[in-house]
N, C-alpha and C. Protein backbone atom coordinates (compact mmCIF):
# COMPACT_ATOMS: atom_id res chain seq x y z
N UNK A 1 -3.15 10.71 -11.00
CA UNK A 1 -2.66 9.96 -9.84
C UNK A 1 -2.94 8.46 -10.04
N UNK A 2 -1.72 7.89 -9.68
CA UNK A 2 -2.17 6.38 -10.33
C UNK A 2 -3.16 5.63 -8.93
N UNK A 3 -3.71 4.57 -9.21
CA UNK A 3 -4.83 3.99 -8.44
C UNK A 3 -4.19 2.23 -8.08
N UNK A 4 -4.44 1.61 -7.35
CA UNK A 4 -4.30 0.67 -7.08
C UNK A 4 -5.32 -0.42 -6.33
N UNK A 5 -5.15 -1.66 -6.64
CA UNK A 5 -6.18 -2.58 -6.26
C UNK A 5 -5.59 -2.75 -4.87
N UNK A 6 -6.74 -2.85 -3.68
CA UNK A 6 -6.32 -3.03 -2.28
C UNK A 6 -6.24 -4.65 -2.74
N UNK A 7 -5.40 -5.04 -1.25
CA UNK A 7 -4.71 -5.87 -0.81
C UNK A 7 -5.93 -6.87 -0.59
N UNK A 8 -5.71 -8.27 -0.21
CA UNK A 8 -7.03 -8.99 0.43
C UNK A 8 -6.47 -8.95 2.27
N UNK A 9 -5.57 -8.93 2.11
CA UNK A 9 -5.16 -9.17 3.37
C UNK A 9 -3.72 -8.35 3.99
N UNK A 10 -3.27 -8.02 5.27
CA UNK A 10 -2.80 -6.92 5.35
C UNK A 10 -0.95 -7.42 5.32
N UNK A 11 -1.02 -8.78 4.90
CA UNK A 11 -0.49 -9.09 4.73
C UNK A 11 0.53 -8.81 2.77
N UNK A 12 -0.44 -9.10 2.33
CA UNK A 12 -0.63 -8.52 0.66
C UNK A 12 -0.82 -6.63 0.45
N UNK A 13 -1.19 -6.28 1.49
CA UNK A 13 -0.90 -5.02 1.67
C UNK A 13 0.08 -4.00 2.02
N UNK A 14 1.19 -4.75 2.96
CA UNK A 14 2.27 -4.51 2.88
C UNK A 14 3.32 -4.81 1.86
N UNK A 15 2.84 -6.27 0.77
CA UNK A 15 3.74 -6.19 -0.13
C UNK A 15 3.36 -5.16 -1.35
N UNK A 16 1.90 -5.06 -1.26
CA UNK A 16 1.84 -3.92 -2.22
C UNK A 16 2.84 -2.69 -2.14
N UNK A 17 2.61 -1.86 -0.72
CA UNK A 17 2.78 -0.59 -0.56
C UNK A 17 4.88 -0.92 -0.62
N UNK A 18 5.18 -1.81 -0.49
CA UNK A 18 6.64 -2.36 -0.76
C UNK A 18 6.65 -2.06 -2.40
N UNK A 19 6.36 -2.43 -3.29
CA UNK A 19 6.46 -2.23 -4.41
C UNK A 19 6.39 -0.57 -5.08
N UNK A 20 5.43 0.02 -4.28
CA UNK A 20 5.34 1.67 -5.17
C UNK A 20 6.79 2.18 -4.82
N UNK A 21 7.07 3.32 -4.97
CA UNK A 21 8.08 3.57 -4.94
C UNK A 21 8.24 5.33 -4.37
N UNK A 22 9.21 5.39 -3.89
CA UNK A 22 9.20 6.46 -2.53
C UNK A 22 8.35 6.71 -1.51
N UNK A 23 8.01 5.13 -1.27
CA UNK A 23 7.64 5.02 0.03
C UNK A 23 6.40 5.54 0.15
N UNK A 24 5.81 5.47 -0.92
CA UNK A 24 4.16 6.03 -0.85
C UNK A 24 3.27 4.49 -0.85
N UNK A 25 2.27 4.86 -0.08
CA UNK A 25 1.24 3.48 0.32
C UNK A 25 -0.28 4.17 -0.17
N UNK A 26 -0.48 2.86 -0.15
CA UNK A 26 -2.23 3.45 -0.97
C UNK A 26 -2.84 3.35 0.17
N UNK A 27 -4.24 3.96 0.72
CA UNK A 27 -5.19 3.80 1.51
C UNK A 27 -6.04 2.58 2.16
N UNK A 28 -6.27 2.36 3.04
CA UNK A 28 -7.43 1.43 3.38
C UNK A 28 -8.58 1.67 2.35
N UNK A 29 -8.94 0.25 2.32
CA UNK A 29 -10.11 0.40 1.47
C UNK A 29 -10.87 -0.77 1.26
N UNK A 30 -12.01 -1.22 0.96
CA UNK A 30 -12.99 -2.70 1.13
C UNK A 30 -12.28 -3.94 -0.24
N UNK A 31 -11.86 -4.82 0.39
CA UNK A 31 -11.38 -5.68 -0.57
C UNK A 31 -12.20 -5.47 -2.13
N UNK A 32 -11.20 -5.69 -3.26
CA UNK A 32 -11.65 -5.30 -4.58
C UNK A 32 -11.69 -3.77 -5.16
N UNK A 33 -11.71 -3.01 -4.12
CA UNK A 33 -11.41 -1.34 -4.43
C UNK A 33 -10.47 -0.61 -4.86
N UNK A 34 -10.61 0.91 -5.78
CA UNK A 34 -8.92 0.93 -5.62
C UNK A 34 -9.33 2.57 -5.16
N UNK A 35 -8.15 2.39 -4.55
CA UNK A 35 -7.70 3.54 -3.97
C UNK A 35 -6.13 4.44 -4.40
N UNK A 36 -7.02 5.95 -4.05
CA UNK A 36 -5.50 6.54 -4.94
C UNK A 36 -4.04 6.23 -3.68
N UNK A 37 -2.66 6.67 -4.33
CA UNK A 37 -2.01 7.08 -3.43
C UNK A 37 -2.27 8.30 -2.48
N UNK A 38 -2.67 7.75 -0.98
CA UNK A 38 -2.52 9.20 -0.28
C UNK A 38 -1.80 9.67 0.99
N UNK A 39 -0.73 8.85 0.92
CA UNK A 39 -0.13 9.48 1.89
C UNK A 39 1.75 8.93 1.91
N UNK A 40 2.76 8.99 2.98
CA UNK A 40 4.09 8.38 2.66
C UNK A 40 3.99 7.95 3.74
N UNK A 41 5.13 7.13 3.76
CA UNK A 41 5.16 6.44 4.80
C UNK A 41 6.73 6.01 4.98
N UNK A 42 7.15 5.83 6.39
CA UNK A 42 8.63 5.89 6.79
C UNK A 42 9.20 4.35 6.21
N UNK A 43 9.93 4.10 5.32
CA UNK A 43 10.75 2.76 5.09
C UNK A 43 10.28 1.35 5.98
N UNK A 44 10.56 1.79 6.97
CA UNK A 44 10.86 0.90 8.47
C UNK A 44 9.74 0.27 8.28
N UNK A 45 8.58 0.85 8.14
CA UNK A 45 7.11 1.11 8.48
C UNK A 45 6.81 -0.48 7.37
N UNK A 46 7.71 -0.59 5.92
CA UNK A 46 7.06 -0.78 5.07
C UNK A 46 7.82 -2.06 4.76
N UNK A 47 8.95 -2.06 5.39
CA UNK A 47 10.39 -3.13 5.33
C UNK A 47 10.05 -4.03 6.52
N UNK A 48 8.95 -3.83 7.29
CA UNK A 48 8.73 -4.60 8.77
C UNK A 48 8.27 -5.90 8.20
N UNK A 49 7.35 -5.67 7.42
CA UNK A 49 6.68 -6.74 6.60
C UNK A 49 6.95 -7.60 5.61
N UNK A 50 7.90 -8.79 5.66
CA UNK A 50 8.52 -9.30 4.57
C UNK A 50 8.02 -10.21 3.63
């Protein structure tokens, strides 16, 4: 399962989870951490954030 560096801000966190692909988002997690993919998430959810 691939892993990813959290976001600093939830701002950078939405462009992350924009980048994976089928709409899968990585977890909350303490700046500098990585966390696996664990869960999906609806488009809308992920396109709100530009």
């Amino acid at each position: 399962m691939d892993c990813y560096t959290i976001a600093q801000t939830r701002a950078q966190w939405y462009k992350l989870m924009r980048r994976v692909e089928g709409g899968e988002t990585i977890g909350i997690a303490r700046s500098g951490q990585t966390v696996a993919l664990i869960e999906r998430v609806e488009p809308e959810r992920v396109e709100r954030v530009k």
